[in-house]
C-alpha atoms as a PDB file:
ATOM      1  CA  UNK A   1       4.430  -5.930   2.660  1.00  0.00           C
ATOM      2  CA  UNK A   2       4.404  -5.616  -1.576  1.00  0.00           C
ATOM      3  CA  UNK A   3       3.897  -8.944  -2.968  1.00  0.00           C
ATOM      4  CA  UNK A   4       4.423  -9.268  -6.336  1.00  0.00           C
ATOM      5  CA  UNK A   5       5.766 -12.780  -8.708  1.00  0.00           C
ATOM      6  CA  UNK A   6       7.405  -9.195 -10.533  1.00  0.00           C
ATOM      7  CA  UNK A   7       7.061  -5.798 -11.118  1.00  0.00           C
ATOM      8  CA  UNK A   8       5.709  -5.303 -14.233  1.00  0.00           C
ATOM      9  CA  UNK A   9       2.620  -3.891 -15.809  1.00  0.00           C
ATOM     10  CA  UNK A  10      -0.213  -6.280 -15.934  1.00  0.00           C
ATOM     11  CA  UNK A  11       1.149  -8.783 -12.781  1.00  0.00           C
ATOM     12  CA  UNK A  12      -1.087  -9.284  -9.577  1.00  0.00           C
ATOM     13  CA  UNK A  13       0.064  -7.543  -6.719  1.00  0.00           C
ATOM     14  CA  UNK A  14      -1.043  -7.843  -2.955  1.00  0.00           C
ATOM     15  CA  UNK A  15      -0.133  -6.351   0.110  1.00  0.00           C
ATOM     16  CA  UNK A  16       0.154  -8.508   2.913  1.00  0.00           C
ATOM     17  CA  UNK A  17       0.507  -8.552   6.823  1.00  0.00           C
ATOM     18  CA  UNK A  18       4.078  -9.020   8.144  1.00  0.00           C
ATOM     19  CA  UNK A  19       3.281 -12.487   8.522  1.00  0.00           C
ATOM     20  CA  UNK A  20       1.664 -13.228   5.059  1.00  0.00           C
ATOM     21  CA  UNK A  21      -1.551 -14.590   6.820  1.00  0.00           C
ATOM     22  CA  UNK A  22      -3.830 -12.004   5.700  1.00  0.00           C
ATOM     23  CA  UNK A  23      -3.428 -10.194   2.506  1.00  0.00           C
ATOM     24  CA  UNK A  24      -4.929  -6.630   2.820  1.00  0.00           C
ATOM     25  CA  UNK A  25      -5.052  -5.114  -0.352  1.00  0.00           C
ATOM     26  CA  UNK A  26      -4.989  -6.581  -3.789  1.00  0.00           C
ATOM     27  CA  UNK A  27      -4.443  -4.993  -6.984  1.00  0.00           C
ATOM     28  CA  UNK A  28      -2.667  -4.990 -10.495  1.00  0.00           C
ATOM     29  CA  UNK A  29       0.187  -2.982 -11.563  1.00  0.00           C
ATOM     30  CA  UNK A  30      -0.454  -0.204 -13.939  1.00  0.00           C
ATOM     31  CA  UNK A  31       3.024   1.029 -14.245  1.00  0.00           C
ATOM     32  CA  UNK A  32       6.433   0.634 -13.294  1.00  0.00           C
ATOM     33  CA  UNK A  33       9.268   2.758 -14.920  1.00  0.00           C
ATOM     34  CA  UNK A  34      11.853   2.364 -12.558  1.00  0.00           C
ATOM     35  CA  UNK A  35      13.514   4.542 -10.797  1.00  0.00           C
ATOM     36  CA  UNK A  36      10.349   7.178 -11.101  1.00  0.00           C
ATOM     37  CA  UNK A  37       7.006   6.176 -11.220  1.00  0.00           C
ATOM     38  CA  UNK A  38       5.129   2.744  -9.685  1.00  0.00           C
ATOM     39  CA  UNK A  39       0.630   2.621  -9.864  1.00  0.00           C
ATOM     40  CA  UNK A  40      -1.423  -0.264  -9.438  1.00  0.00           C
ATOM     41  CA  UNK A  41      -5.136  -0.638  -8.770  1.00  0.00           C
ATOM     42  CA  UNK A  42      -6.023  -0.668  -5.321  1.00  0.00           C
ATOM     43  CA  UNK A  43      -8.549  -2.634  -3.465  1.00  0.00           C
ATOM     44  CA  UNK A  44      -9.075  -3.676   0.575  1.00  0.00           C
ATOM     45  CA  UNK A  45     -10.089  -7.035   0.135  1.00  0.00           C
ATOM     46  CA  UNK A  46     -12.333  -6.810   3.379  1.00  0.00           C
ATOM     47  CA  UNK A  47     -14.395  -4.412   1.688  1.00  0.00           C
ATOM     48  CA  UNK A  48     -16.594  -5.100  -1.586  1.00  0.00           C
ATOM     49  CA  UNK A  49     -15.757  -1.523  -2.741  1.00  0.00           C
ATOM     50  CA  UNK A  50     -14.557  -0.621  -6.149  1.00  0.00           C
ATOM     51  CA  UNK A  51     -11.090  -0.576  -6.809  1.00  0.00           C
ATOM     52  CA  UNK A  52      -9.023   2.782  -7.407  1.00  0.00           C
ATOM     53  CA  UNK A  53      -5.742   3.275  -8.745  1.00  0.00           C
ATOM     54  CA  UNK A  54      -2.540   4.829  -6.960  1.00  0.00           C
ATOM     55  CA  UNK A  55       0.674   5.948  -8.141  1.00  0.00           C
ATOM     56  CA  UNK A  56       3.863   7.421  -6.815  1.00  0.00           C
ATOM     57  CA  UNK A  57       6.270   9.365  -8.435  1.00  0.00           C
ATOM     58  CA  UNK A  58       9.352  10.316  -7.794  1.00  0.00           C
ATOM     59  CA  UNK A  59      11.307  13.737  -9.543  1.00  0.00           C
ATOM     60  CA  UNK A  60      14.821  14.694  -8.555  1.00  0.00           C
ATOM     61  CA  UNK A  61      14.791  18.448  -7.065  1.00  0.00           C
ATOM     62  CA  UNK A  62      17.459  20.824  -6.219  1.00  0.00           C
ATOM     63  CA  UNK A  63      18.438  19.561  -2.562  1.00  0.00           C
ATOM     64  CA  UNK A  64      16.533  16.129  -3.202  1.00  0.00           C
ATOM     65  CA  UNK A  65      13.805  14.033  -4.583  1.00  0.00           C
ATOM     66  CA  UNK A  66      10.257  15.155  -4.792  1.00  0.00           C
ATOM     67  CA  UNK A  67       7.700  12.305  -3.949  1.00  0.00           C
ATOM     68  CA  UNK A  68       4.157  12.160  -4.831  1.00  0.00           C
ATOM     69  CA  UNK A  69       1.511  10.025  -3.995  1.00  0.00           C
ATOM     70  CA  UNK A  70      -1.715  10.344  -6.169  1.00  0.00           C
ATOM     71  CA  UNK A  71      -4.897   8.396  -5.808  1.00  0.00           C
ATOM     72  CA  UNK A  72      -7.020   8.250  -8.980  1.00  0.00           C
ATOM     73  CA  UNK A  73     -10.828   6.752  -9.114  1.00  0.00           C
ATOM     74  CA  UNK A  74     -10.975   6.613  -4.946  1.00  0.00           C
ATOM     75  CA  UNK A  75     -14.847   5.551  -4.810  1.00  0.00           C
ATOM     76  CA  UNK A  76     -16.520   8.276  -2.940  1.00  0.00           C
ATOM     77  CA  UNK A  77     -18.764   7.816   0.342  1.00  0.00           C
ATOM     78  CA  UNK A  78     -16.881   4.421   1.019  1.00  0.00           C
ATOM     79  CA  UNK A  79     -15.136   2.852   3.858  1.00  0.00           C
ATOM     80  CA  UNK A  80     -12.180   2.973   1.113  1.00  0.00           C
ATOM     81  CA  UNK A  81     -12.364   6.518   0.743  1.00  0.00           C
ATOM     82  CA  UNK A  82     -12.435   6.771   4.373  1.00  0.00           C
ATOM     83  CA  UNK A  83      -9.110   5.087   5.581  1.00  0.00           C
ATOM     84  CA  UNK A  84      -7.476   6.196   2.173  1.00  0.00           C
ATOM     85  CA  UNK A  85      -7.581   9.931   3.530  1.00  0.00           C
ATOM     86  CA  UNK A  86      -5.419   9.188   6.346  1.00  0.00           C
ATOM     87  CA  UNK A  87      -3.381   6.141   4.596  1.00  0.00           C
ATOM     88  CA  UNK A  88      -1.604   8.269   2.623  1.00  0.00           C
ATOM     89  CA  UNK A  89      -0.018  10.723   4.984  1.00  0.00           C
ATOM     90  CA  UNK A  90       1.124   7.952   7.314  1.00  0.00           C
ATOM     91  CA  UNK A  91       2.863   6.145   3.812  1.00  0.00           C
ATOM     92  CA  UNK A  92       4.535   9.238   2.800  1.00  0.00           C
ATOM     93  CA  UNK A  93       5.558   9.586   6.440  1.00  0.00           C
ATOM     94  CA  UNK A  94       6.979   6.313   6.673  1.00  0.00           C
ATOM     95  CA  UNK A  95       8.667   6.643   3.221  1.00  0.00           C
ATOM     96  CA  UNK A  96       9.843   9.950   4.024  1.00  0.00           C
ATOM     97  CA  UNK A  97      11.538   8.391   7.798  1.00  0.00           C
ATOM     98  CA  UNK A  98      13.262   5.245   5.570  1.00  0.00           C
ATOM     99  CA  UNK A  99      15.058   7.684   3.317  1.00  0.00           C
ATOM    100  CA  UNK A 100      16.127   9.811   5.522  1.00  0.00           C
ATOM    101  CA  UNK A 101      16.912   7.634   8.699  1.00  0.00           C
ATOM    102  CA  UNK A 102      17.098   4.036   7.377  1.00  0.00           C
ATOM    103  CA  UNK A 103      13.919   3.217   9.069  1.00  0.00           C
ATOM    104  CA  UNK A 104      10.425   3.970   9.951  1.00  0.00           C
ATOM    105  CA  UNK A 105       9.643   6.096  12.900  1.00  0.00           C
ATOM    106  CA  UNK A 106       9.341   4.562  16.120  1.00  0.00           C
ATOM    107  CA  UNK A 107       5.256   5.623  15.980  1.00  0.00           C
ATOM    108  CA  UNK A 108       4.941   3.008  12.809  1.00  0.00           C
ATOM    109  CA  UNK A 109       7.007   1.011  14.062  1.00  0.00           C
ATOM    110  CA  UNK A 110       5.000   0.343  17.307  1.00  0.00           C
ATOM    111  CA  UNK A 111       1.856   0.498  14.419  1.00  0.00           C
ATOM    112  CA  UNK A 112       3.370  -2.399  12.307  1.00  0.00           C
ATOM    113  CA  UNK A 113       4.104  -4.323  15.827  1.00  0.00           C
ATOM    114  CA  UNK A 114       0.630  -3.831  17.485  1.00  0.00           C
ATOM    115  CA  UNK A 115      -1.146  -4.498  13.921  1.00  0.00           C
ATOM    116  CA  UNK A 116       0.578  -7.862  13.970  1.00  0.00           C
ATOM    117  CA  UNK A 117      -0.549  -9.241  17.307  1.00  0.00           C
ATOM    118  CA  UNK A 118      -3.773  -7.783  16.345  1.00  0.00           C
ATOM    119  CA  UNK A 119      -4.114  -9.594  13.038  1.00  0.00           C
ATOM    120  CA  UNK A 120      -6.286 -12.000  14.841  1.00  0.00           C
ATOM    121  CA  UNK A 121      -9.294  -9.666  15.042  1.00  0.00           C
ATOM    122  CA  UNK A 122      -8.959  -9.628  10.695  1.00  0.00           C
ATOM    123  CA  UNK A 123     -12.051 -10.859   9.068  1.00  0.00           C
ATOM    124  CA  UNK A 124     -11.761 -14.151   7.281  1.00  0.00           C
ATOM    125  CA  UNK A 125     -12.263 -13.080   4.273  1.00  0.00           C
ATOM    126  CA  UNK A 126      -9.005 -11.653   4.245  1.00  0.00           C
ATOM    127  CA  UNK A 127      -6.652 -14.890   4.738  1.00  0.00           C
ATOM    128  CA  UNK A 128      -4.104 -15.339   2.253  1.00  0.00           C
ATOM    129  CA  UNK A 129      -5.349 -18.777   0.920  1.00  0.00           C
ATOM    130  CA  UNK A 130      -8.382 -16.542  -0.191  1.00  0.00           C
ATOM    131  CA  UNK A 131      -6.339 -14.704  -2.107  1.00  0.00           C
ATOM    132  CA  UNK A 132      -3.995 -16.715  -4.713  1.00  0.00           C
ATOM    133  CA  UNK A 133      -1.257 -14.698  -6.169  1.00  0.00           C
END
């Protein structure tokens, strides 16, 4: 979940478990022109790496709205890089499912549930109190 006092440039921004134990990814927001374009910097917080930035944009097409999902800076050879490559198919996935059924899929939706009983196996470093917004 997006945790943010408000979105607007320059706030802190985390994203958290369901359960706000664990905060996953921290970051800073970069831009937010509602209703077409949101980027902040990006960072797991259970990895040292460098931080990268991603944005999504949205552009009304015939039939639609064309959404994009760029990551800038993604530091190369890292465990970031790694889970970033298949992160952002299963967002635009998701995104894709909530517009056009309401919902996620049933596949992240049994994701979301198993990650929270899981959230256990986290490493420590990633509890919330670590991690003041």
């Amino acid at each position: 979940w997006l945790h943010a006092q408000t979105l607007a440039v320059g706030q802190k921004m985390q994203m958290r478990t369901g359960d706000g134990k664990n905060v996953l990814v921290v970051g800073t927001i970069t831009a937010f022109e509602s209703p077409t374009r949101f980027a902040h910097t990006f960072r797991f917080t259970q990895y040292d790496d460098p931080e990268c930035e991603v944005s999504y944009t949205l552009k009304p097409v015939q039939g639609g709205v064309e959404c994009t999902l760029v990551v800038d800076n993604l530091p190369v050879g890292t465990k970031t890089e790694k889970e970033m490559q298949g992160g952002g198919t299963m967002i635009m996935n998701c995104l894709k499912a909530m517009v056009e059924n309401g919902r996620p899929s049933l596949g992240i939706r049994v994701l979301y549930a198993m990650m929270g009983k899981m959230s256990f196996v986290l490493p420590k470093k990633t509890r919330s109190e670590h991690w003041p917004l």
